[in-house]
Protein backbone atom coordinates (compact mmCIF):
# COMPACT_ATOMS: atom_id res chain seq x y z
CA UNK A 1 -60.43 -42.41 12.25
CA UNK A 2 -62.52 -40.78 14.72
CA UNK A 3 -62.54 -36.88 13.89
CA UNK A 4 -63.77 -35.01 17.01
CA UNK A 5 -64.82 -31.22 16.47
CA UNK A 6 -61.98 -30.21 18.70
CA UNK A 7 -59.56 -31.70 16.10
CA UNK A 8 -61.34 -30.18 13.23
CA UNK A 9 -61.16 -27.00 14.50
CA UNK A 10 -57.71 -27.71 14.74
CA UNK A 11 -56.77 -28.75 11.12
CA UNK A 12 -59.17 -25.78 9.76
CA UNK A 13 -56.97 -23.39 11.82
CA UNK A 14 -53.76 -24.47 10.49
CA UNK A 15 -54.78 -24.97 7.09
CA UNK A 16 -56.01 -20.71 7.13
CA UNK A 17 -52.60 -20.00 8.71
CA UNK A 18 -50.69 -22.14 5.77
CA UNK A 19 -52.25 -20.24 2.95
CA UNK A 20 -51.09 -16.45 3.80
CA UNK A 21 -47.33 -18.10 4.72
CA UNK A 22 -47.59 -20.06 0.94
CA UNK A 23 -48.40 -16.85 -0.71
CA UNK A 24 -45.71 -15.09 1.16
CA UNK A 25 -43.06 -17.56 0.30
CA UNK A 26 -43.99 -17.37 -3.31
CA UNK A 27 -43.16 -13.61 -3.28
CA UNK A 28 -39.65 -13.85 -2.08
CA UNK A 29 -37.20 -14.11 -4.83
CA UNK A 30 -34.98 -17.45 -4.88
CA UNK A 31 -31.38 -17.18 -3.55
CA UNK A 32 -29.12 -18.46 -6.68
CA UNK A 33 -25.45 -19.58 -6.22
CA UNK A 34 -24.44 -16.68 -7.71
CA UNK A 35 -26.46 -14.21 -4.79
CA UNK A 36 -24.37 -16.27 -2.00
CA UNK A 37 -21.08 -16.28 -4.15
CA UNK A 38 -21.51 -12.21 -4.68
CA UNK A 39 -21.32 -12.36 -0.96
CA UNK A 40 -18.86 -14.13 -0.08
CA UNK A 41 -16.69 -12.34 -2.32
CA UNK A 42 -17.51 -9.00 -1.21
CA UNK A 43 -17.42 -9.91 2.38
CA UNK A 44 -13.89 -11.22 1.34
CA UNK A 45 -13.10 -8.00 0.03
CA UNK A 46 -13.97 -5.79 2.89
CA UNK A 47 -12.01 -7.84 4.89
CA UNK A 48 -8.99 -7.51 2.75
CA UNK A 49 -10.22 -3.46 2.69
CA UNK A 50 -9.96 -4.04 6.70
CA UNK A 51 -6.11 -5.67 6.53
CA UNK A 52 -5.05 -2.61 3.95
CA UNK A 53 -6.02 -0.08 6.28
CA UNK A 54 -4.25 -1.40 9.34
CA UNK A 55 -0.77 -0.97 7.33
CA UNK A 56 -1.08 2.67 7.85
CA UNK A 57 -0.51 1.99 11.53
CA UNK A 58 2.07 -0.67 10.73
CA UNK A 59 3.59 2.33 8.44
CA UNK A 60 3.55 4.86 11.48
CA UNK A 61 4.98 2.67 13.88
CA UNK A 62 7.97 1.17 11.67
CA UNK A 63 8.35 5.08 11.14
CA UNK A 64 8.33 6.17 14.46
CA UNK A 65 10.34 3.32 15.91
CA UNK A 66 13.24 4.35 13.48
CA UNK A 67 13.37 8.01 14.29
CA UNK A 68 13.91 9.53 17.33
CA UNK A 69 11.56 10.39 19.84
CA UNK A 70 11.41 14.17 19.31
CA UNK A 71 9.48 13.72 15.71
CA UNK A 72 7.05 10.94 17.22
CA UNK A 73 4.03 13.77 17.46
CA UNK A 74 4.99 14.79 13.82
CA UNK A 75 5.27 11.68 12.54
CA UNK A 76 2.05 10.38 13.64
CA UNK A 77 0.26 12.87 12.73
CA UNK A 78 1.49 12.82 8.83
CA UNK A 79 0.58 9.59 8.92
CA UNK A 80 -2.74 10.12 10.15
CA UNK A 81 -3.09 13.11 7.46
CA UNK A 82 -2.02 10.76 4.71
CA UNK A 83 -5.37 8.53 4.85
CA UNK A 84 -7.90 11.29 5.26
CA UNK A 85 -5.81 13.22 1.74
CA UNK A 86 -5.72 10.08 0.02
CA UNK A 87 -9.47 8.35 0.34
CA UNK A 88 -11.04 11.99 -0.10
CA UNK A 89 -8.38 12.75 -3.14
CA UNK A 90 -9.16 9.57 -4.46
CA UNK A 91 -13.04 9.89 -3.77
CA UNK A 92 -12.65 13.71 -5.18
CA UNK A 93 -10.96 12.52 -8.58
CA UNK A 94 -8.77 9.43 -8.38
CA UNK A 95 -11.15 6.76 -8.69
CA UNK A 96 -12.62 7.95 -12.18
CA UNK A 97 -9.02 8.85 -13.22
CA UNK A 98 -7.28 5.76 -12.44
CA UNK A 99 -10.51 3.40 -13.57
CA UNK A 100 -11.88 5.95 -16.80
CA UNK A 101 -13.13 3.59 -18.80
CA UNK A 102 -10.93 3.83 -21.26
CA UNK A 103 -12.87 4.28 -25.10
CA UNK A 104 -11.93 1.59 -27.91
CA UNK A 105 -9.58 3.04 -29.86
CA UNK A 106 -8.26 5.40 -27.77
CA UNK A 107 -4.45 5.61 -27.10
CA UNK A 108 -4.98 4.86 -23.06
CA UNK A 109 -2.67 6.98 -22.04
CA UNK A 110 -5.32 10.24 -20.21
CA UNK A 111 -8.97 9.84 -19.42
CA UNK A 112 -11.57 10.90 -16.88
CA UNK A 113 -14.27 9.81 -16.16
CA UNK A 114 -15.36 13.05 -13.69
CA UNK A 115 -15.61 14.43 -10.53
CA UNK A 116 -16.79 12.62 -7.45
CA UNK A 117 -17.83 8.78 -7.13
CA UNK A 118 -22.05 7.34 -7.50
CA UNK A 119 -22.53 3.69 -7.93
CA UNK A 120 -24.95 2.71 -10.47
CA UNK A 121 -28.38 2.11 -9.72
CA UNK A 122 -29.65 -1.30 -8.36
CA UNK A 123 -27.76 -4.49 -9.48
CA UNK A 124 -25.89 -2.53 -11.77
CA UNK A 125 -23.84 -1.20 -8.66
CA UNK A 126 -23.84 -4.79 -6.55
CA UNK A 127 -24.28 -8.37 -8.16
CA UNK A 128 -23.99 -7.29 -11.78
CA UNK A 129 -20.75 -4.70 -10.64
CA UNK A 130 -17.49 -6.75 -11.67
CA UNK A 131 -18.49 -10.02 -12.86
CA UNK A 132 -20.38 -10.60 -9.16
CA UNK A 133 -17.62 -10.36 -7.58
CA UNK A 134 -17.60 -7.46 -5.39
CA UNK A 135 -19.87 -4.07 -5.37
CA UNK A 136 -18.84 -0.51 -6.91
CA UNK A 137 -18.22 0.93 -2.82
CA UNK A 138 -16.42 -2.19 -2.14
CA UNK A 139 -13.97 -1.47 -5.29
CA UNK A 140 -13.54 2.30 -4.50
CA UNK A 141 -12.81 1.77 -1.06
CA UNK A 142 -10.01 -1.36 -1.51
CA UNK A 143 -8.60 0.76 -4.27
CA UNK A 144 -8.47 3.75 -1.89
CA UNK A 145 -6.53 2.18 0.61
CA UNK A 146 -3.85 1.14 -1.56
CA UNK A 147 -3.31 4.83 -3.00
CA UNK A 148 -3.24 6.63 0.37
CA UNK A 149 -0.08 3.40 0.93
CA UNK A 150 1.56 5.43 -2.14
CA UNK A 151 1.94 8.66 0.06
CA UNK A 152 3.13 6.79 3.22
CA UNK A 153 6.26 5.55 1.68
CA UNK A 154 7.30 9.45 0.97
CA UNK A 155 6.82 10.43 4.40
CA UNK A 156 9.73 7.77 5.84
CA UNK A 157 12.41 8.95 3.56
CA UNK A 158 11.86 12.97 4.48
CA UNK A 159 10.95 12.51 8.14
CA UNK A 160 12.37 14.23 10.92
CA UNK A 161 13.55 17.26 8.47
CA UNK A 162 10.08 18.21 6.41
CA UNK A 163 7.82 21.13 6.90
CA UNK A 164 4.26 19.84 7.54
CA UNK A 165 2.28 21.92 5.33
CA UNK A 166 4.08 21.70 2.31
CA UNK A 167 4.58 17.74 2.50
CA UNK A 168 0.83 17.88 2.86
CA UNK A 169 0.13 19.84 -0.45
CA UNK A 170 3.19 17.56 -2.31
CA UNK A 171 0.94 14.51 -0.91
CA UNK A 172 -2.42 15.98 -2.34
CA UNK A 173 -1.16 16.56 -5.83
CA UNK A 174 0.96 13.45 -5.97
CA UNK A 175 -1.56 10.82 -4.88
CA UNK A 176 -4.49 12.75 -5.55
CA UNK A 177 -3.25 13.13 -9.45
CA UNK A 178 -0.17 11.54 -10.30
CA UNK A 179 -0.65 7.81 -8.49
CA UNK A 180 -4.07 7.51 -10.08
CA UNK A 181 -2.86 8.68 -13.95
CA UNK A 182 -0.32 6.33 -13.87
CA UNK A 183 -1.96 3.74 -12.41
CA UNK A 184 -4.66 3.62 -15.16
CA UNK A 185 -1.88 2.60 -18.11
CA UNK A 186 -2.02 -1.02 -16.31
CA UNK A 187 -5.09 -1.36 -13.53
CA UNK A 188 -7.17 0.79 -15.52
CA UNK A 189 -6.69 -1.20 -19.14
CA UNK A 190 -4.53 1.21 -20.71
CA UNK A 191 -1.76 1.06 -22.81
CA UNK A 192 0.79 -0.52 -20.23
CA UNK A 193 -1.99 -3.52 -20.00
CA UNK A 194 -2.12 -3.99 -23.98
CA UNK A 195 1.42 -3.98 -23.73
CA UNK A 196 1.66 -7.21 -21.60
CA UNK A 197 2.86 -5.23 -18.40
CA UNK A 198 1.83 -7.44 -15.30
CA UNK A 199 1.91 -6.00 -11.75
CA UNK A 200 -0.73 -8.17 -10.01
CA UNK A 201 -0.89 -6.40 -6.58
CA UNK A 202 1.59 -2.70 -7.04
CA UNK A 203 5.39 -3.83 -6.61
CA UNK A 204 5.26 -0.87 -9.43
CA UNK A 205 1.94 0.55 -9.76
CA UNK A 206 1.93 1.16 -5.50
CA UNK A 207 5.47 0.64 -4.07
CA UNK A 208 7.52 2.33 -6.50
CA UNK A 209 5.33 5.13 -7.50
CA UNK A 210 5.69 6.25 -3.75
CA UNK A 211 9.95 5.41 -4.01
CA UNK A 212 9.83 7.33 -6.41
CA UNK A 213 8.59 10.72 -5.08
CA UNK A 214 10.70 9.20 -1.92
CA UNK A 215 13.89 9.44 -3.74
CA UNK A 216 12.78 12.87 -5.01
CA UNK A 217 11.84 14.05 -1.98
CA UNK A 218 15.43 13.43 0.04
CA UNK A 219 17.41 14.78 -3.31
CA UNK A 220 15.79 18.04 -2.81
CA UNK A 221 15.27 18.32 0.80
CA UNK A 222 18.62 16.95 1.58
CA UNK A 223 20.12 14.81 4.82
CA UNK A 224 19.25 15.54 8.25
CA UNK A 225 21.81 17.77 10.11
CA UNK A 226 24.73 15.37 11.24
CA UNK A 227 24.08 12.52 9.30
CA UNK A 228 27.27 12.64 7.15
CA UNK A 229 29.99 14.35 8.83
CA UNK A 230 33.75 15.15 7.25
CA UNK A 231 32.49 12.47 4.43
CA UNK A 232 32.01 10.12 6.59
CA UNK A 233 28.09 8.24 7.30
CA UNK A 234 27.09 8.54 11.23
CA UNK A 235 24.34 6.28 12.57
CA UNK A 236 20.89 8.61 13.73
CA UNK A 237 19.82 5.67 15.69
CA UNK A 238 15.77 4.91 15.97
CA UNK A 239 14.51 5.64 19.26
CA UNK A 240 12.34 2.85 20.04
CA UNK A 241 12.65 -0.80 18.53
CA UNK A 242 9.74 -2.73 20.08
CA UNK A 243 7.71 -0.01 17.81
CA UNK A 244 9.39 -0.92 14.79
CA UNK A 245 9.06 -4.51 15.20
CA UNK A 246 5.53 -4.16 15.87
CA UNK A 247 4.90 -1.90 12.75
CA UNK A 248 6.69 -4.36 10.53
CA UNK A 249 4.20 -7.54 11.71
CA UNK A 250 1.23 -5.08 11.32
CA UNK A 251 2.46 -4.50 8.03
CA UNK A 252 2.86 -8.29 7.09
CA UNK A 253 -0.66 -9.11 8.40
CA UNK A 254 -2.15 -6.32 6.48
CA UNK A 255 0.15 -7.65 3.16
CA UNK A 256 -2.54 -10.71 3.59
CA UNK A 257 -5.16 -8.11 2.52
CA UNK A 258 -3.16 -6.40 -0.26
CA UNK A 259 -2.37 -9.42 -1.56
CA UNK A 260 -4.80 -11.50 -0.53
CA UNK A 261 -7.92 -9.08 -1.75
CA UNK A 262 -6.10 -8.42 -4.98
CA UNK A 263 -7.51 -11.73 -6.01
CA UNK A 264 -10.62 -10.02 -6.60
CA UNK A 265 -12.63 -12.58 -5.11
CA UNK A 266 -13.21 -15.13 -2.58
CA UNK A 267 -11.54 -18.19 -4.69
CA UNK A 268 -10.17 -20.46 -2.63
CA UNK A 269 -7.18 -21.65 -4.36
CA UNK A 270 -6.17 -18.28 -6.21
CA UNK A 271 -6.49 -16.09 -2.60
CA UNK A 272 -4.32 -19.29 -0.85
CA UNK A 273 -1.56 -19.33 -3.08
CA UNK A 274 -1.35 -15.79 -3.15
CA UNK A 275 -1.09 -15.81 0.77
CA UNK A 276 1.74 -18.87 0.78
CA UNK A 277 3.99 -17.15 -1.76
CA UNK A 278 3.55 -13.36 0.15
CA UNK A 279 4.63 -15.43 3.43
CA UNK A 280 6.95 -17.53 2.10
CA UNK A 281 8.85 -14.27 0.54
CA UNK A 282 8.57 -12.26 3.94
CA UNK A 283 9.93 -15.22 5.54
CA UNK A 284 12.43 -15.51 3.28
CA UNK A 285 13.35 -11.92 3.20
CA UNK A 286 14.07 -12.11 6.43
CA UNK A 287 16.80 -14.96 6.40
CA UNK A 288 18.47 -13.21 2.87
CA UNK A 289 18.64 -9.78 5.05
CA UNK A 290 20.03 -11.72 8.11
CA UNK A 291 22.38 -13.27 6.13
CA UNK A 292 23.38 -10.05 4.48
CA UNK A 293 23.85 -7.95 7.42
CA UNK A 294 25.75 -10.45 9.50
CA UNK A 295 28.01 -11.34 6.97
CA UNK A 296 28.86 -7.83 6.07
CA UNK A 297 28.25 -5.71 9.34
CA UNK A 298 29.65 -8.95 11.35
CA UNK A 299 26.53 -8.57 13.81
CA UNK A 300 22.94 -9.35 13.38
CA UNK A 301 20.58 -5.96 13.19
CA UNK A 302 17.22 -6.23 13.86
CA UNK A 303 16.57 -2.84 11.70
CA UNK A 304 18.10 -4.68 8.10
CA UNK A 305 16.23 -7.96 8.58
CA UNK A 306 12.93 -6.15 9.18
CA UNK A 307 13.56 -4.00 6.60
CA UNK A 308 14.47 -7.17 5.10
CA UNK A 309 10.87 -9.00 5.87
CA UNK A 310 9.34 -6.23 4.02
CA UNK A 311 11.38 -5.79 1.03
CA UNK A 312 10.30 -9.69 0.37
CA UNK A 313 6.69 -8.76 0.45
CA UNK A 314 7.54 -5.74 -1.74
CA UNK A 315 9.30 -8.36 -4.03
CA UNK A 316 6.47 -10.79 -4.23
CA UNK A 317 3.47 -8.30 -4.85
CA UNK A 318 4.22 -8.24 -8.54
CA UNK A 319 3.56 -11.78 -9.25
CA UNK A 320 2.51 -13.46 -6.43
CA UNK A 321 0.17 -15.39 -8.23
CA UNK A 322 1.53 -15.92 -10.83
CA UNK A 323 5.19 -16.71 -10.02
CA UNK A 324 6.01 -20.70 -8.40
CA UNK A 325 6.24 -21.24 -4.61
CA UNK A 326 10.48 -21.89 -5.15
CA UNK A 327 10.53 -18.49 -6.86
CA UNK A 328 8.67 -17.00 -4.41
CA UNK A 329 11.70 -17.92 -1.67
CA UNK A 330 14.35 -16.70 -4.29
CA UNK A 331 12.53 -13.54 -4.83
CA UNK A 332 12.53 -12.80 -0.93
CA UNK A 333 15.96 -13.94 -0.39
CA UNK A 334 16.95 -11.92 -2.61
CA UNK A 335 14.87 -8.62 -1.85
CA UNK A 336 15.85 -9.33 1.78
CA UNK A 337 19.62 -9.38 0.67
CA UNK A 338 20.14 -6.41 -1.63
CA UNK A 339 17.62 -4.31 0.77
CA UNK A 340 21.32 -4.70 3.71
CA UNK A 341 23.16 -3.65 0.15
CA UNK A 342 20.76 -1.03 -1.24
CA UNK A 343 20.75 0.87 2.31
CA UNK A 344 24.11 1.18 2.49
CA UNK A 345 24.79 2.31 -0.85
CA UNK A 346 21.94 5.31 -1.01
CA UNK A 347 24.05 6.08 2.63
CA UNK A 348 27.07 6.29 0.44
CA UNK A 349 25.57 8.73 -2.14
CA UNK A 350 24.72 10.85 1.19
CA UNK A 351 21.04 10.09 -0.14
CA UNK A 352 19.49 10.40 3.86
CA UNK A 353 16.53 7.73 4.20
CA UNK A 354 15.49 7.50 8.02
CA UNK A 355 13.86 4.34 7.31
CA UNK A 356 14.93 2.55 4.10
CA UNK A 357 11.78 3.53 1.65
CA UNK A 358 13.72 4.19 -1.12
CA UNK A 359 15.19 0.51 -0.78
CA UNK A 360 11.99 -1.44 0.47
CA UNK A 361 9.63 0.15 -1.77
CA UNK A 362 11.78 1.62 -5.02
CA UNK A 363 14.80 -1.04 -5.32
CA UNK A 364 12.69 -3.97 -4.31
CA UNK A 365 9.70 -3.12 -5.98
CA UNK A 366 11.64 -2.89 -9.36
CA UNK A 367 13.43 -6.21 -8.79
CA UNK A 368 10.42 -8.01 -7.91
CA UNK A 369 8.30 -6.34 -10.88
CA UNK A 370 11.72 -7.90 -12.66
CA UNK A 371 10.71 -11.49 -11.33
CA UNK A 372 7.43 -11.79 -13.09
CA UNK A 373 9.22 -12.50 -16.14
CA UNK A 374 10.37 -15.89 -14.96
CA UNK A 375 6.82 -17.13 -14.41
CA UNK A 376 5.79 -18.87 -17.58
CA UNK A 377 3.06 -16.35 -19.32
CA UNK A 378 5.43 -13.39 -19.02
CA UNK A 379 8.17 -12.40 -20.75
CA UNK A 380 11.05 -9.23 -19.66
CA UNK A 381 10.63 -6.67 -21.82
CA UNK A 382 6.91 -5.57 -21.32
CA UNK A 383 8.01 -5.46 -17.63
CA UNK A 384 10.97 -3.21 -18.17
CA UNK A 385 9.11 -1.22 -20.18
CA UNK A 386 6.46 -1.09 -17.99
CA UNK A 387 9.16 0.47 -15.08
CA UNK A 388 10.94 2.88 -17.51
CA UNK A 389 7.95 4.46 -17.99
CA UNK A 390 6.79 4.97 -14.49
CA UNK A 391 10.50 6.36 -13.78
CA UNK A 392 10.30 8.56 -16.42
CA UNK A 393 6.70 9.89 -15.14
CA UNK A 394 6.75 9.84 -11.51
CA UNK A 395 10.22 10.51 -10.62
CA UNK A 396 10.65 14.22 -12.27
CA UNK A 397 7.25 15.03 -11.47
CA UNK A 398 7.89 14.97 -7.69
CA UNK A 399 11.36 16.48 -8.48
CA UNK A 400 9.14 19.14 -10.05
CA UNK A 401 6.27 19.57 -7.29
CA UNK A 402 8.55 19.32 -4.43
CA UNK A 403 11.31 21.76 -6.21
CA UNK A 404 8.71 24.85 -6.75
CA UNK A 405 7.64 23.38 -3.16
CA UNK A 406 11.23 24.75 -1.96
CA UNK A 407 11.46 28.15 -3.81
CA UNK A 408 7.84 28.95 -2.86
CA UNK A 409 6.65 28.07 0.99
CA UNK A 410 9.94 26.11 1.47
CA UNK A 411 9.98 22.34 2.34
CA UNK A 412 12.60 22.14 5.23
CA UNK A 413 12.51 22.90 8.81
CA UNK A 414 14.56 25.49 10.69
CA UNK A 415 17.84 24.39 11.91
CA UNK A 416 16.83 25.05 15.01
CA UNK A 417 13.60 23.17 14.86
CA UNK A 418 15.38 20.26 13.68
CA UNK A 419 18.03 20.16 16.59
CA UNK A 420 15.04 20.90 19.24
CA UNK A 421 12.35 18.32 17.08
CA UNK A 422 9.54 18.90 15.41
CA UNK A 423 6.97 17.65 17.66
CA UNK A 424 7.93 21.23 19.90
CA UNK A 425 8.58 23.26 16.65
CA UNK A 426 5.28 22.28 14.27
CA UNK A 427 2.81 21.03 17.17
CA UNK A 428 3.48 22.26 20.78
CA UNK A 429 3.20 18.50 21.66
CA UNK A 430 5.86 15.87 22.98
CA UNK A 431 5.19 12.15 22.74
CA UNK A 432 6.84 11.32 25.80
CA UNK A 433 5.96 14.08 28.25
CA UNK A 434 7.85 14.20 31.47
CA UNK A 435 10.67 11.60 29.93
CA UNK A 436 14.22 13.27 29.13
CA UNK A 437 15.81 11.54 25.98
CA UNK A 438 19.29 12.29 25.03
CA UNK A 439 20.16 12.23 21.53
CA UNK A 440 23.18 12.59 19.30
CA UNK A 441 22.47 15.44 17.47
């Protein structure tokens, strides 16, 4: 081959340019499966952290749709409150005392594992963090959405009738301390866990740890002025409906991330059952609440069979991925129908729940916690145990907080507040300036 000097200048140019770029390439590290599958994972996870936090709207707008427009200011802004308490609360304290690292031996009942939150250094805090699966900031945050969810539920079942500040400080203290103790006898490997108790996404740990201190909170605080007149129940009708239909679907999509993420990972099969059995059970929740309320109220309401939607995702949280995609449909159909049954009978007992938490998130949350036992691996009695004991825990501890609550700053608004709304009486604000609503109370 004829070399001209041209063309050796040419090779001798590239060959000096090849030997810096070979050296460099020997100094970066190789990128193992497990590098791209701690990625994926995590990236899997903040998504799922994305979908949780979008539920707080869903929460404020099934809220505000079934109250009336003179508590829209106050209502949004509880719910707006409720996130900053909880992820600070949770960053503050929660996080170590609902994940302490419980020591051998111990009885797993109280541990803490201190103030404030500091991943470990290097790989210790990403790939090595949880198997690979996700990183120490990725955990804390996920798990920080779900316990600000705990407080939401409370605010439904006392709106339109509570005094800002104190719901505030019963929030603080409940999620900040009580949601996160509990929560560690199961997510946190306590004793609950070496019990056999299974709650794979919070029917029990989430939804009826906030029924709870919802049922607490309307015993003590008591119905809204003209709800039950001469013993008999009068309809407070929700002011706006395309609100409370949009709340409910923001709250289904975001279910895809409480669910969904709860996985714990990016696995492909694991995460997609999980997402058929939440739908199918919202879906099916909605036909055994449509059922329910046209059979017994002899019209179709749009209120019971969303209500309906979510008690089936309530139902299913428990054991989505464990229990089979049949179950999943009898679990929703029946959420959706005793959620029609369960709001009429607390309306019986003159128990006043604007929007049904007690049912959705309580009633359903224990039946579906129930409903794990018929998957194969798990038997009844660790799961009944498993609710008895967050009953006997949660529910007279925000009888307590929200009693001393009463006899100290007080926990209900003026009559007079009440009749003229509390978005004029605690914030000086109306929703809806300029519009003139007429209500029946």
């Amino acid at each position: 081959m004829h070399c001209t000097k041209k063309t050796f200048a040419r090779l001798f140019a590239l060959c000096a340019l090849a030997l810096p770029m070979a050296t460099f390439a020997e100094e970066i590290p190789a990128i193992t499966a497990a590098d791209v599958m701690f990625t994926v994972n995590n990236t899997w996870m903040m998504v799922s952290i994305f979908l949780v936090f979008i539920m707080h709207l869903g929460f404020a707008m099934v809220e505000t749709g079934l109250t009336r427009a003179k508590n829209t200011v106050n209502i949004l802004f509880k719910n707006t409150a409720i996130v900053a308490i909880g992820l600070l609360t949770y960053a503050l304290m929660g996080f170590n005392l609902m994940y302490p690292g419980f020591a051998e031996g111990s009885a797993g009942i109280f541990a803490f594992a201190g103030f404030g939150i500091a991943a470990p250094e290097g790989a210790a805090g990403l790939i090595d963090y949880a198997d690979g699966q996700y990183s120490y900031w990725t955990d804390f945050l996920f798990q920080g959405m779900f316990a600000a969810t705990a407080a939401t539920i409370v605010s439904g079942a006392v709106a339109e009738r509570v005094k800002l500040g104190p719901f505030l400080i019963f929030c603080t203290i409940y999620v900040g301390i009580v949601y996160p103790f509990v929560g560690s006898w199961k997510w946190g490997g306590g004793w609950l866990d070496a019990q056999g108790f299974y709650d794979f996404a919070g029917s029990t740990l989430v939804h009826s740890v906030g029924g709870w201190g919802a049922l607490a909170g309307i015993i003590v605080i008591g119905p809204r002025i003209g709800k039950y007149v001469n013993g008999q129940v009068k309809a407070i009708m929700g002011h706006n409906m395309p609100l409370l239909t949009i709340g409910a679907f923001l709250l289904w999509l975001g279910w895809f991330g409480f669910n969904g993420g709860s996985v714990l990972s990016a696995d492909p099969g694991a995460v997609s059952y999980v997402l058929v059995t939440t739908c199918l059970a919202a879906a099916a929740g909605i036909i055994g609440s449509m059922t329910a309320s046209w059979t017994i109220q002899k019209q179709p309401d749009l209120t019971m069979v969303l209500n309906g939607c979510l008690a089936g995702l309530v139902g299913i949280t428990a054991g989505a991925d464990v229990v089979s995609v049949p179950w999943a449909v009898v679990i929703g159909l029946v959420c959706g129908a005793v959620a029609v049954i369960s709001v009429m009978a607390f309306d019986r007992m003159k128990l006043d729940d604007p929007v049904g938490a007690t049912t959705v998130h309580l009633v359903c949350g224990i039946i579906g916690t129930l409903f794990v036992a018929v998957s194969p691996d798990h038997t009844l009695m660790p799961q009944v145990i498993g609710i008895v004991s967050y009953a006997a825990v949660c529910f007279p501890t925000a009888l307590f907080i929200f009693y001393i609550l009463k006899k100290t700053v007080g926990i209900r608004v003026s009559k007079e507040e009440e009749m003229k709304g509390l978005d004029l009486g605690e914030h000086g604000q109306e929703a809806y300036h300029g519009f003139q609503f007429f209500t029946n109370v």
